[in-house]
Structure formats: C-alpha cells, structure tokens
PDB file of N, CA and C in Angstrom:
ATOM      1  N   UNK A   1      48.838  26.457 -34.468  1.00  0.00           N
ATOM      2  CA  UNK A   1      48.861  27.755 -33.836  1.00  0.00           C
ATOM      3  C   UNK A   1      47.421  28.260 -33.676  1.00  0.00           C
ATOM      4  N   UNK A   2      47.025  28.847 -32.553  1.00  0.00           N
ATOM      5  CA  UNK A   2      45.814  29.375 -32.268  1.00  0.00           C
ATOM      6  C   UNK A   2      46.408  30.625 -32.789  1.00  0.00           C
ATOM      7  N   UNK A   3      44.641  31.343 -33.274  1.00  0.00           N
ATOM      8  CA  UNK A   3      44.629  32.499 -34.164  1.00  0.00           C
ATOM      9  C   UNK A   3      43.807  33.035 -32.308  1.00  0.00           C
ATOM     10  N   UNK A   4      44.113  34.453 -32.035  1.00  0.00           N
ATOM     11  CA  UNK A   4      43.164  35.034 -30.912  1.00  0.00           C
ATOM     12  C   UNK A   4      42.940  36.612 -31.696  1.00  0.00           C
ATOM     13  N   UNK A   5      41.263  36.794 -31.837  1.00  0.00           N
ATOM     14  CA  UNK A   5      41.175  38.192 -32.529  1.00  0.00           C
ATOM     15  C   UNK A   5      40.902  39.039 -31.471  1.00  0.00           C
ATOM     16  N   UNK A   6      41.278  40.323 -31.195  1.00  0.00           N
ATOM     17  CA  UNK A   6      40.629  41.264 -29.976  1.00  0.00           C
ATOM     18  C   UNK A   6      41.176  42.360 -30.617  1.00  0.00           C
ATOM     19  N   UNK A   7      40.938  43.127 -29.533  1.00  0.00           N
ATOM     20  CA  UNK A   7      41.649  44.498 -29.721  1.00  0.00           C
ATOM     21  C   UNK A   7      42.192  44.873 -28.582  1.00  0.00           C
ATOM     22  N   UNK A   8      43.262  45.967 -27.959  1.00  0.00           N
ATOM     23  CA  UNK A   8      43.739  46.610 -27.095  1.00  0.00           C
ATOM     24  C   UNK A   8      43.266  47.124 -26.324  1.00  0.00           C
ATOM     25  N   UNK A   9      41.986  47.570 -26.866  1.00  0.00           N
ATOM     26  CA  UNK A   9      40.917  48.768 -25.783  1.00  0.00           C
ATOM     27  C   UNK A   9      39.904  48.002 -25.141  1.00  0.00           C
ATOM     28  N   UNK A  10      40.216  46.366 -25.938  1.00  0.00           N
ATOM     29  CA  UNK A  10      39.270  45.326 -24.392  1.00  0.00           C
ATOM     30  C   UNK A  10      39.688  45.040 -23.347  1.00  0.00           C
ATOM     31  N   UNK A  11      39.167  45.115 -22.842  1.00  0.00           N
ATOM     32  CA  UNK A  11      40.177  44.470 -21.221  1.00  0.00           C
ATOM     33  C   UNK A  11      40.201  43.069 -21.323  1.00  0.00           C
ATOM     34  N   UNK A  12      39.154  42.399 -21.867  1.00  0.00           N
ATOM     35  CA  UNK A  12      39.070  40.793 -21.727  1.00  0.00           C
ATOM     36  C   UNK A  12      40.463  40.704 -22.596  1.00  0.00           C
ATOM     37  N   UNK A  13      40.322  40.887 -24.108  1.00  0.00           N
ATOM     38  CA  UNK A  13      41.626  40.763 -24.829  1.00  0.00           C
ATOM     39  C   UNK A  13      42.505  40.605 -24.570  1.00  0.00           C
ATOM     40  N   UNK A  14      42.802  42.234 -23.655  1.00  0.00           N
ATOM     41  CA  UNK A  14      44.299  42.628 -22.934  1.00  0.00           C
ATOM     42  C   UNK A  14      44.730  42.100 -22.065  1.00  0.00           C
ATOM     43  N   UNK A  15      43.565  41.231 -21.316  1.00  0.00           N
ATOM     44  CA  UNK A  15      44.064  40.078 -20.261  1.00  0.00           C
ATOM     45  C   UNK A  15      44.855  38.467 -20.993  1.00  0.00           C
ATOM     46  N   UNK A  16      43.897  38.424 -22.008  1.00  0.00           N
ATOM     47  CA  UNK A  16      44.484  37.412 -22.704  1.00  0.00           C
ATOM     48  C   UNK A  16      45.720  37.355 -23.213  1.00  0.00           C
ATOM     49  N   UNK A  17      45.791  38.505 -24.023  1.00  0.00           N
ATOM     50  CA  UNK A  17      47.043  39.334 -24.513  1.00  0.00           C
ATOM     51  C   UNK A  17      48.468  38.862 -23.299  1.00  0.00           C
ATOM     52  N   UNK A  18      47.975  39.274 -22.298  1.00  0.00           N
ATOM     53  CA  UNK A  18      49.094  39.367 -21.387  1.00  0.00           C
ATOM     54  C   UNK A  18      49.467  37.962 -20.939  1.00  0.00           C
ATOM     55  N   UNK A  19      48.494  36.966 -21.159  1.00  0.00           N
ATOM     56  CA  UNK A  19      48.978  35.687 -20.659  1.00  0.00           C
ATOM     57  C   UNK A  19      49.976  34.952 -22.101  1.00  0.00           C
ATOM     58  N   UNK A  20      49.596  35.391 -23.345  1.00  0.00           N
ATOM     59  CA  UNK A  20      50.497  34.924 -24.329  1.00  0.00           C
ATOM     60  C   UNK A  20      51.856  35.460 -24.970  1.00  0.00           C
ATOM     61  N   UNK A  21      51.860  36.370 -24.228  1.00  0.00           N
ATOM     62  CA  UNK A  21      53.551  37.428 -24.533  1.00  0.00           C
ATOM     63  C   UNK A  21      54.599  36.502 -24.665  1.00  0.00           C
ATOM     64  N   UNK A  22      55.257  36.219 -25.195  1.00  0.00           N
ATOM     65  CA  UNK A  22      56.241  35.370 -25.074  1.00  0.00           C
ATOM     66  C   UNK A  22      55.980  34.002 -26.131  1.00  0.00           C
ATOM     67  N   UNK A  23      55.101  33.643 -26.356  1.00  0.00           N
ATOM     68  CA  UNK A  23      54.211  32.318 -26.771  1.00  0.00           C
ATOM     69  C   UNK A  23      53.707  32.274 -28.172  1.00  0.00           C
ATOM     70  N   UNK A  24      54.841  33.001 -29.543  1.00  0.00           N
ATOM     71  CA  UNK A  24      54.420  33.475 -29.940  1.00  0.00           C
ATOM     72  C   UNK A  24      53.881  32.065 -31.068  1.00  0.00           C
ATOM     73  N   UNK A  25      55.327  31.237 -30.992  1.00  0.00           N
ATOM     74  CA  UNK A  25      54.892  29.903 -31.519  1.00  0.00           C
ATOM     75  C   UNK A  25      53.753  28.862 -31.205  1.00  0.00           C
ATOM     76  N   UNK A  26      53.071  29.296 -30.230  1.00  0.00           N
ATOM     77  CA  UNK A  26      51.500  28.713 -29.881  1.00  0.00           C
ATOM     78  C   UNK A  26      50.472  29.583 -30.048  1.00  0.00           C
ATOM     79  N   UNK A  27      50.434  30.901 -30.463  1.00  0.00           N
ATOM     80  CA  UNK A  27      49.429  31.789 -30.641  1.00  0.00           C
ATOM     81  C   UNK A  27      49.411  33.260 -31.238  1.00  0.00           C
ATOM     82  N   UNK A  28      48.693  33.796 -32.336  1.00  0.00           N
ATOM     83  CA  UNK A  28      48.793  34.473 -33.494  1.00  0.00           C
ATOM     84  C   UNK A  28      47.928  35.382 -32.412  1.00  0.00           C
ATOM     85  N   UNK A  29      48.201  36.703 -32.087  1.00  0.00           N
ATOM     86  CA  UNK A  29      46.992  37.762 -31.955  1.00  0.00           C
ATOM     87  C   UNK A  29      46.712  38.628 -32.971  1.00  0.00           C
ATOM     88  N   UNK A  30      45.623  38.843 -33.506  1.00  0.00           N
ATOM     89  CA  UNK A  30      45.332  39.315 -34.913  1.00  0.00           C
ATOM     90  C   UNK A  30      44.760  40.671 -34.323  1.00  0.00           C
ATOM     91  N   UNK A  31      44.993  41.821 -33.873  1.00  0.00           N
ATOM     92  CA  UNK A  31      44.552  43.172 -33.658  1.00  0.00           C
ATOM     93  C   UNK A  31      43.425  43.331 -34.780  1.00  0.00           C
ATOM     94  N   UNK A  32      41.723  43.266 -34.499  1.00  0.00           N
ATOM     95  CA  UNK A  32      41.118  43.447 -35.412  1.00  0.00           C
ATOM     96  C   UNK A  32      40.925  45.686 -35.601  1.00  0.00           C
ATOM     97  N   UNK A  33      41.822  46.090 -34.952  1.00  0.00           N
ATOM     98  CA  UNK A  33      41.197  47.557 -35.418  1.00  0.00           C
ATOM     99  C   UNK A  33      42.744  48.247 -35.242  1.00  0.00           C
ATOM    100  N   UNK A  34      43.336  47.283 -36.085  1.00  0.00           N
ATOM    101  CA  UNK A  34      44.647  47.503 -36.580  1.00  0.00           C
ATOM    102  C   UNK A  34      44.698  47.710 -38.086  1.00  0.00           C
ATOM    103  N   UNK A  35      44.100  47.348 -38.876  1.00  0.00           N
ATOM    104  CA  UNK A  35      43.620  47.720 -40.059  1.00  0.00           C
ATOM    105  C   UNK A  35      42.320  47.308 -40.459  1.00  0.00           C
ATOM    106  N   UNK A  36      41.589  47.398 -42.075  1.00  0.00           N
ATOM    107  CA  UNK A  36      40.464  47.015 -42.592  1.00  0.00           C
ATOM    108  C   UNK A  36      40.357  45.539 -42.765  1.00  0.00           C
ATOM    109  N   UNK A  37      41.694  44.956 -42.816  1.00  0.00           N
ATOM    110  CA  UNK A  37      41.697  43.731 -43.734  1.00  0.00           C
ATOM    111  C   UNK A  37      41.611  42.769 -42.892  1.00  0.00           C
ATOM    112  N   UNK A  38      42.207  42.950 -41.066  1.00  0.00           N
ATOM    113  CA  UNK A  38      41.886  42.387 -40.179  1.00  0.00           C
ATOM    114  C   UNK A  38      40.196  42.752 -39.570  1.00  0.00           C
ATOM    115  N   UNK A  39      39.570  43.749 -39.646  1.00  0.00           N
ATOM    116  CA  UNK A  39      38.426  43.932 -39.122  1.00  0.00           C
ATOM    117  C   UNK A  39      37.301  43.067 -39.720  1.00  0.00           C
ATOM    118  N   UNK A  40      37.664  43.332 -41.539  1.00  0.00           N
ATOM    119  CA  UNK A  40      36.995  42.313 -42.394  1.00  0.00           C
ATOM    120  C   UNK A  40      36.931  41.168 -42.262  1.00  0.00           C
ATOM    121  N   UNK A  41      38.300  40.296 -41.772  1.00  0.00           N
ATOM    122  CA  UNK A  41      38.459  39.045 -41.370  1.00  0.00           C
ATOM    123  C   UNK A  41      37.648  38.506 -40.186  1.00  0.00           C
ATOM    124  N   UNK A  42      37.638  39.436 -39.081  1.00  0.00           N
ATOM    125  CA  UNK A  42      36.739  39.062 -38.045  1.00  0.00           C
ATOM    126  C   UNK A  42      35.699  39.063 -38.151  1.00  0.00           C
ATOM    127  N   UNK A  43      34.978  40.036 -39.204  1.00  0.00           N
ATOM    128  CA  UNK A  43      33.561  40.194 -39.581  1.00  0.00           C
ATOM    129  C   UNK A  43      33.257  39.432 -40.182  1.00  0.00           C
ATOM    130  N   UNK A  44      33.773  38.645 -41.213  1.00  0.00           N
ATOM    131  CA  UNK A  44      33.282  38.199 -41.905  1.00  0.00           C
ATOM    132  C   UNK A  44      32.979  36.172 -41.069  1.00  0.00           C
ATOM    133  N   UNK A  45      33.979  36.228 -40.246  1.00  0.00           N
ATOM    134  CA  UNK A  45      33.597  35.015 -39.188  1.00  0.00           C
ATOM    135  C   UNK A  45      32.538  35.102 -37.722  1.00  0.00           C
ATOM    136  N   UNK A  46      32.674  36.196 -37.936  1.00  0.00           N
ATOM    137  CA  UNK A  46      31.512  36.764 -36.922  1.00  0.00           C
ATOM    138  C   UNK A  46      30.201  36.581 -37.401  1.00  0.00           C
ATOM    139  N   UNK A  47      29.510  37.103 -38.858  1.00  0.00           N
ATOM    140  CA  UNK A  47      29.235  36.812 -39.922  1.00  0.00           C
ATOM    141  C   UNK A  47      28.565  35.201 -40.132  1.00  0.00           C
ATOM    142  N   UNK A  48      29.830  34.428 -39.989  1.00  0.00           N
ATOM    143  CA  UNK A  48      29.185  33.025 -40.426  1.00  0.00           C
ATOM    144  C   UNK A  48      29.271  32.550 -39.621  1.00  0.00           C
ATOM    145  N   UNK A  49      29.886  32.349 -38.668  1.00  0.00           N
ATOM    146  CA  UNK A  49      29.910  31.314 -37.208  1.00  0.00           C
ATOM    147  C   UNK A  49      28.869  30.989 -35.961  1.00  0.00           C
ATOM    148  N   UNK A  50      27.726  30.396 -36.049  1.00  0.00           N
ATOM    149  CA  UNK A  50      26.923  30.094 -35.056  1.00  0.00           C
ATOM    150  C   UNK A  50      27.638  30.487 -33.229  1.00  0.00           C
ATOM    151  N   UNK A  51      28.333  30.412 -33.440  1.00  0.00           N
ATOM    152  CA  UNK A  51      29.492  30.764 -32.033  1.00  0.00           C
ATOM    153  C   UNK A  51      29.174  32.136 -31.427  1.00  0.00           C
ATOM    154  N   UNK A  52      29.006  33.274 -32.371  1.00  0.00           N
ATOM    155  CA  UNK A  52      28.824  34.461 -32.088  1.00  0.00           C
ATOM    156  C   UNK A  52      27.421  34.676 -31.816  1.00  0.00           C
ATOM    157  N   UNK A  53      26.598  33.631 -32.308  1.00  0.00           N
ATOM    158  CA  UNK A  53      24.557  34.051 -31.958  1.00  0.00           C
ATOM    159  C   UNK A  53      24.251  34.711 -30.749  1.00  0.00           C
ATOM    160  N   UNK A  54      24.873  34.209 -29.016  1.00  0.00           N
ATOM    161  CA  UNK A  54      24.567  34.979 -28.476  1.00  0.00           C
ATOM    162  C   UNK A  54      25.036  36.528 -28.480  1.00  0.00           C
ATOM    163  N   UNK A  55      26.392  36.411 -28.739  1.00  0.00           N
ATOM    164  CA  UNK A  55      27.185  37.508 -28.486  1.00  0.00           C
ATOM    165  C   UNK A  55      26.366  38.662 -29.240  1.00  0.00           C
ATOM    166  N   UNK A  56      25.839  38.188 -30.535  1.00  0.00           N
ATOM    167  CA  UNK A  56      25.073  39.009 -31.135  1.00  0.00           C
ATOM    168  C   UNK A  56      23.988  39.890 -30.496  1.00  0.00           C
ATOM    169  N   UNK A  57      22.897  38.532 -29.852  1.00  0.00           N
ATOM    170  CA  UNK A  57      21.636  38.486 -29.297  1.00  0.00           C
ATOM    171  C   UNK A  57      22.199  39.672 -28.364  1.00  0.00           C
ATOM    172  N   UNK A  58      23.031  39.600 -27.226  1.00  0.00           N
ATOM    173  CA  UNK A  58      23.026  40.754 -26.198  1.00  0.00           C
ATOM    174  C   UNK A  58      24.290  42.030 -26.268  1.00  0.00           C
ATOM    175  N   UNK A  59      24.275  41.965 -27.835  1.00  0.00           N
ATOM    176  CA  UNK A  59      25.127  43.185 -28.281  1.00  0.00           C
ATOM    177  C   UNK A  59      26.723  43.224 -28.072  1.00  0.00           C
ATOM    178  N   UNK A  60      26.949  42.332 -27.974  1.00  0.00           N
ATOM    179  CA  UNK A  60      28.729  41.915 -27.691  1.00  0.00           C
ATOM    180  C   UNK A  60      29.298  41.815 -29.068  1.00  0.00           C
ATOM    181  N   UNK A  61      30.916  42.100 -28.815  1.00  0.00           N
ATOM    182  CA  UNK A  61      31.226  42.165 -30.268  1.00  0.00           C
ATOM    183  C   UNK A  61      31.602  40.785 -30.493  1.00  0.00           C
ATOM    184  N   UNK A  62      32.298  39.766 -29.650  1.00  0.00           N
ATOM    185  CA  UNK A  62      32.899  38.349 -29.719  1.00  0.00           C
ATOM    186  C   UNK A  62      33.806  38.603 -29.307  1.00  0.00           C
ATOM    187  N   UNK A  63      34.827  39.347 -29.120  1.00  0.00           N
ATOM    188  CA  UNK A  63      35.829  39.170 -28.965  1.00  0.00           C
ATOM    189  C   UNK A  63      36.151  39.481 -27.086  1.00  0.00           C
ATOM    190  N   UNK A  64      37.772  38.428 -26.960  1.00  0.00           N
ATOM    191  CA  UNK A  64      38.676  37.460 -27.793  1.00  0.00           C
ATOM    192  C   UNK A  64      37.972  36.427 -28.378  1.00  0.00           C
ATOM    193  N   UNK A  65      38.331  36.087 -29.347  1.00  0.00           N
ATOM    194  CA  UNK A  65      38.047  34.872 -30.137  1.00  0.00           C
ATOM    195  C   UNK A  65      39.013  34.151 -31.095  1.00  0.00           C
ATOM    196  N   UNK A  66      38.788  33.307 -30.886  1.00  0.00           N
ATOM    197  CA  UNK A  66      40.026  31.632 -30.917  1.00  0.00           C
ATOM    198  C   UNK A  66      39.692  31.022 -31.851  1.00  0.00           C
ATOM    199  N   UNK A  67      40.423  30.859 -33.162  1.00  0.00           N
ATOM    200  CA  UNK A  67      40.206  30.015 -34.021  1.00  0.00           C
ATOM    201  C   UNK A  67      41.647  29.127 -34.272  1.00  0.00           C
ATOM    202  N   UNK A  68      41.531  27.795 -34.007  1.00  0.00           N
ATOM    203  CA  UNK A  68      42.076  26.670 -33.341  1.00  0.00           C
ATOM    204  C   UNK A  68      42.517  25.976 -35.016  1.00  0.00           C
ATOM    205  N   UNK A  69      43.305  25.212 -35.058  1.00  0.00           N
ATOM    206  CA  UNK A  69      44.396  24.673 -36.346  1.00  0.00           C
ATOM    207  C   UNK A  69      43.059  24.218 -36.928  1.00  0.00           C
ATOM    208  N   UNK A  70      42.150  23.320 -36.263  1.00  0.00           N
ATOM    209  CA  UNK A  70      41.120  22.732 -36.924  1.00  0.00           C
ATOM    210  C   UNK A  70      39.958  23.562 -37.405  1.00  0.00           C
ATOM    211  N   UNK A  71      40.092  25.136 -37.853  1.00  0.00           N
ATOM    212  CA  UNK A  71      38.896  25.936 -37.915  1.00  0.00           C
ATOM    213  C   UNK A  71      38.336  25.827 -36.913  1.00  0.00           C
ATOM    214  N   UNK A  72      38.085  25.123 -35.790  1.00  0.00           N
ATOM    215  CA  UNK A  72      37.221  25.413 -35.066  1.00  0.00           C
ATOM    216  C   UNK A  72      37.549  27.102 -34.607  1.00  0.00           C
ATOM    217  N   UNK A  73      36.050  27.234 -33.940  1.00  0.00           N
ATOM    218  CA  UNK A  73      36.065  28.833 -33.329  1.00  0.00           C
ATOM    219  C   UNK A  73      35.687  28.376 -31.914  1.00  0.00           C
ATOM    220  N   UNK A  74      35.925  29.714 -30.692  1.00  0.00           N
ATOM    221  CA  UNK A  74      35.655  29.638 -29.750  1.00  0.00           C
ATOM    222  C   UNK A  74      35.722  31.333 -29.207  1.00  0.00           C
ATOM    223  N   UNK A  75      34.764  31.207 -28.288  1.00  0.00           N
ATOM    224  CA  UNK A  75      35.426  32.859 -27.886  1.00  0.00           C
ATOM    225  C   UNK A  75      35.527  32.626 -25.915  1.00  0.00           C
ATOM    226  N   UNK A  76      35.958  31.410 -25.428  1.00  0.00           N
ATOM    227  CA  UNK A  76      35.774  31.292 -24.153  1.00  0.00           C
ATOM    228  C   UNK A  76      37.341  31.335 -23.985  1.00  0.00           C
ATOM    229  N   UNK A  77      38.132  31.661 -23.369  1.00  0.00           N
ATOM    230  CA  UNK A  77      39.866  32.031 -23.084  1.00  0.00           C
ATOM    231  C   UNK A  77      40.338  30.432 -22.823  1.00  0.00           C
ATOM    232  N   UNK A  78      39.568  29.474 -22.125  1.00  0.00           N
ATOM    233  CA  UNK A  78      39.697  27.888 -21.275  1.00  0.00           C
ATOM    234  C   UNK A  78      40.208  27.286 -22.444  1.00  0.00           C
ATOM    235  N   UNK A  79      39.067  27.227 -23.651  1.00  0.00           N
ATOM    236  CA  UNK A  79      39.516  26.513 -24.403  1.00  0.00           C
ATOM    237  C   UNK A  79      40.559  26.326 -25.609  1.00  0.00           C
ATOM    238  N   UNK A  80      41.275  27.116 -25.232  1.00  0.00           N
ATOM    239  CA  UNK A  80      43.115  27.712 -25.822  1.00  0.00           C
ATOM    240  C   UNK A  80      43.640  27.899 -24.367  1.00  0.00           C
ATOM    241  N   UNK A  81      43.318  26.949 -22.984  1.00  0.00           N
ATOM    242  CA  UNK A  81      44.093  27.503 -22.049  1.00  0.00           C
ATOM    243  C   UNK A  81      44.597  28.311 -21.463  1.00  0.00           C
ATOM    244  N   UNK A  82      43.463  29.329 -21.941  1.00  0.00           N
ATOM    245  CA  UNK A  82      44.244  31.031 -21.020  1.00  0.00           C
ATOM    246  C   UNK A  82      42.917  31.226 -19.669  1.00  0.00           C
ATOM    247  N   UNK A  83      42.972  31.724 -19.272  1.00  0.00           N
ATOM    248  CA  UNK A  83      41.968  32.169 -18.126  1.00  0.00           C
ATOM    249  C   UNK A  83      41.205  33.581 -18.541  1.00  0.00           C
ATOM    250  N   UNK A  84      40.199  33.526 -18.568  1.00  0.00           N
ATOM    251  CA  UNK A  84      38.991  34.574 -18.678  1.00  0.00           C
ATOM    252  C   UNK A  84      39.007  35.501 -17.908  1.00  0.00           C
ATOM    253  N   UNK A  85      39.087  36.746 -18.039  1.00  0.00           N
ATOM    254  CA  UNK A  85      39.556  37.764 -17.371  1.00  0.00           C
ATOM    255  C   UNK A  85      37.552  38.267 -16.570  1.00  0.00           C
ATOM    256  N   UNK A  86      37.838  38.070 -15.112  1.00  0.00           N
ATOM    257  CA  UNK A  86      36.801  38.170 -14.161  1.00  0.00           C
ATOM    258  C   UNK A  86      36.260  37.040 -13.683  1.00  0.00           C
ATOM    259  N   UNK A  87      37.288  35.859 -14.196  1.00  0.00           N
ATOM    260  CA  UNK A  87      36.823  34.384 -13.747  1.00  0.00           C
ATOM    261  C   UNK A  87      37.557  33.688 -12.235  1.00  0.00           C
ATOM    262  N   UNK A  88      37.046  33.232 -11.477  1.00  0.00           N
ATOM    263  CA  UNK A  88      37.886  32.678 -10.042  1.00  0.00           C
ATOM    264  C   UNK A  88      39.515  32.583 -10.249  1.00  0.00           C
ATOM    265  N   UNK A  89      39.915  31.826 -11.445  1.00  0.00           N
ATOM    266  CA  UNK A  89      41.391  32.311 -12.066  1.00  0.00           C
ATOM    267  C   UNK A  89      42.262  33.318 -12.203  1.00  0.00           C
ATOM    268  N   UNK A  90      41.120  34.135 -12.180  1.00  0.00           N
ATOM    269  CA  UNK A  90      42.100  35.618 -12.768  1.00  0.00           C
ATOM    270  C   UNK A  90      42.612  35.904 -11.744  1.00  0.00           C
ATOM    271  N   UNK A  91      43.741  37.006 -11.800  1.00  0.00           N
ATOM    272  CA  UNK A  91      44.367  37.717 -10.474  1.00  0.00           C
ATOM    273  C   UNK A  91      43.873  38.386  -9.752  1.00  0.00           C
ATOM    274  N   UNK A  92      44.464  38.400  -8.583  1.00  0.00           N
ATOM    275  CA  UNK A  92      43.776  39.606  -7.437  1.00  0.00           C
ATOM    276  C   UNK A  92      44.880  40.730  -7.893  1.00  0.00           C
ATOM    277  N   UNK A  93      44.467  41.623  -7.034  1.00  0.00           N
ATOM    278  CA  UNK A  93      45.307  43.033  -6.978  1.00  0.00           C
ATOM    279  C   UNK A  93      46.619  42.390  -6.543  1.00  0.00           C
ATOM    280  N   UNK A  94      46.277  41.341  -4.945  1.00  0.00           N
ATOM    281  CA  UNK A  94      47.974  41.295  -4.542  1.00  0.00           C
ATOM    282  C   UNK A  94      48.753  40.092  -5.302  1.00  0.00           C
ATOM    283  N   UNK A  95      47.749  39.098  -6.475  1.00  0.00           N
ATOM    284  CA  UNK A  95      48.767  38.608  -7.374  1.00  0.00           C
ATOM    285  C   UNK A  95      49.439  39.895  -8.094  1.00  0.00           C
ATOM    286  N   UNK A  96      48.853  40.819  -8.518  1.00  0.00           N
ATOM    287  CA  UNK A  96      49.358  42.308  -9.350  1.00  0.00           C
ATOM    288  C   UNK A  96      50.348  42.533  -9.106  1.00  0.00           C
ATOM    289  N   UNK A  97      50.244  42.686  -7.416  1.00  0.00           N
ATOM    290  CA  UNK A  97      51.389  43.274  -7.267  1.00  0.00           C
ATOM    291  C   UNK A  97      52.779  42.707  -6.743  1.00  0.00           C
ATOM    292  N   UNK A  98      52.039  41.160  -6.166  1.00  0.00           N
ATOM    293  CA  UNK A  98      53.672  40.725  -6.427  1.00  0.00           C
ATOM    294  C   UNK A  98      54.251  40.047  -7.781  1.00  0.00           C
ATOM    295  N   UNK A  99      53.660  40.918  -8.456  1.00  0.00           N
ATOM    296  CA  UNK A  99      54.368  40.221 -10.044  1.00  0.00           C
ATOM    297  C   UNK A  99      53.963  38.934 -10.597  1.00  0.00           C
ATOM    298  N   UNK A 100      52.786  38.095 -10.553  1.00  0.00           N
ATOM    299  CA  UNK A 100      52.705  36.919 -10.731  1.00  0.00           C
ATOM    300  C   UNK A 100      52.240  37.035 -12.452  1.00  0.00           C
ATOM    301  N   UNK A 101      52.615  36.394 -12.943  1.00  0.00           N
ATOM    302  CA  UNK A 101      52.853  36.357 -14.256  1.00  0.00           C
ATOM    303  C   UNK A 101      51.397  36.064 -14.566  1.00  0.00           C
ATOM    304  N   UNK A 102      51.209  36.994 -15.653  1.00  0.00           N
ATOM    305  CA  UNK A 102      49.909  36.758 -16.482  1.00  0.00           C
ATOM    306  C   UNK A 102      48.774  37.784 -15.942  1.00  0.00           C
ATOM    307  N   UNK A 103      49.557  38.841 -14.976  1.00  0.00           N
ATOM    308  CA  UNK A 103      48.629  40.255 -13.923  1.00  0.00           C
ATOM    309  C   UNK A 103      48.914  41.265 -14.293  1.00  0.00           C
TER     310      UNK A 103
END
C-alpha cells in the first residue's frame, strides 16, 4: 500500500486525493494537519529524507508525498501512478465538466 501525505487546503493533494477515492486497498492518505501525530510523522521524514532538499531550498512544504511498501519516498504523483496536478495529464475544464473521472 502506498502511504500519500498532503493536506486538503493543497490543491496538488486534492487533485491526487481525487484520483484515489475508491482505491482504498492501494493507497493510505495520511491528512498531515489532521492531528499532531500525523504532522510529526511527516516532519520528521521531511526531516530525514534527501527527497525533500529541494522542496526545502525553494520553500515548499513536500507535499503530496509517497512513501511506497519499500520505504522508498517520492513526492512526484507518476511514480504511484497518479497524474500531477498542472501537468499535460491533468484535466481541462471540459474534461470537468463532462465528468471524466479523476476532475
């Protein structure tokens, strides 16, 4: 099971969010500002993970971010198979609006 940390008030997240609804047996979303014990958890991999250096460098928090059965980390949506929200993938308005799943 992929672990995905974000929060609600990201849009990147909430895009991700929306492609795994249903999926719950392939992917854990861990709301990090849903409590302390989840915020701690993200911090504290934020913390140790070379993964986050840039995110750091230009003030990003990391998130979504993907930690995969094998510990590995990731914070790119591709590599857990979801699409990156503002990437050629993502939806247009008129996928939106004719309902295409994952808009």
């Amino acid at each position: 099971m992929i672990k995905i940390y974000g929060m609600p008030t990201c849009p990147y997240c909430d895009y991700v969010h929306e492609q795994i609804v249903g999926r719950e047996g392939e992917f854990e979303y861990i709301n990090i500002g849903e409590n302390i014990r989840n915020m701690s958890a993200f911090m504290r991999m934020r913390d140790e993970s070379p993964v986050f250096d840039h995110c750091k460098e230009t003030g990003d928090v990391g998130i979504p971010a993907f930690v995969f059965e094998d510990g590995t980390i990731s914070i790119d949506p591709a590599d857990a198979g979801l699409i990156e929200y503002g990437s050629p993938a993502a939806c247009s308005i008129e996928d939106h609006r004719s309902g295409r799943k994952g808009c």
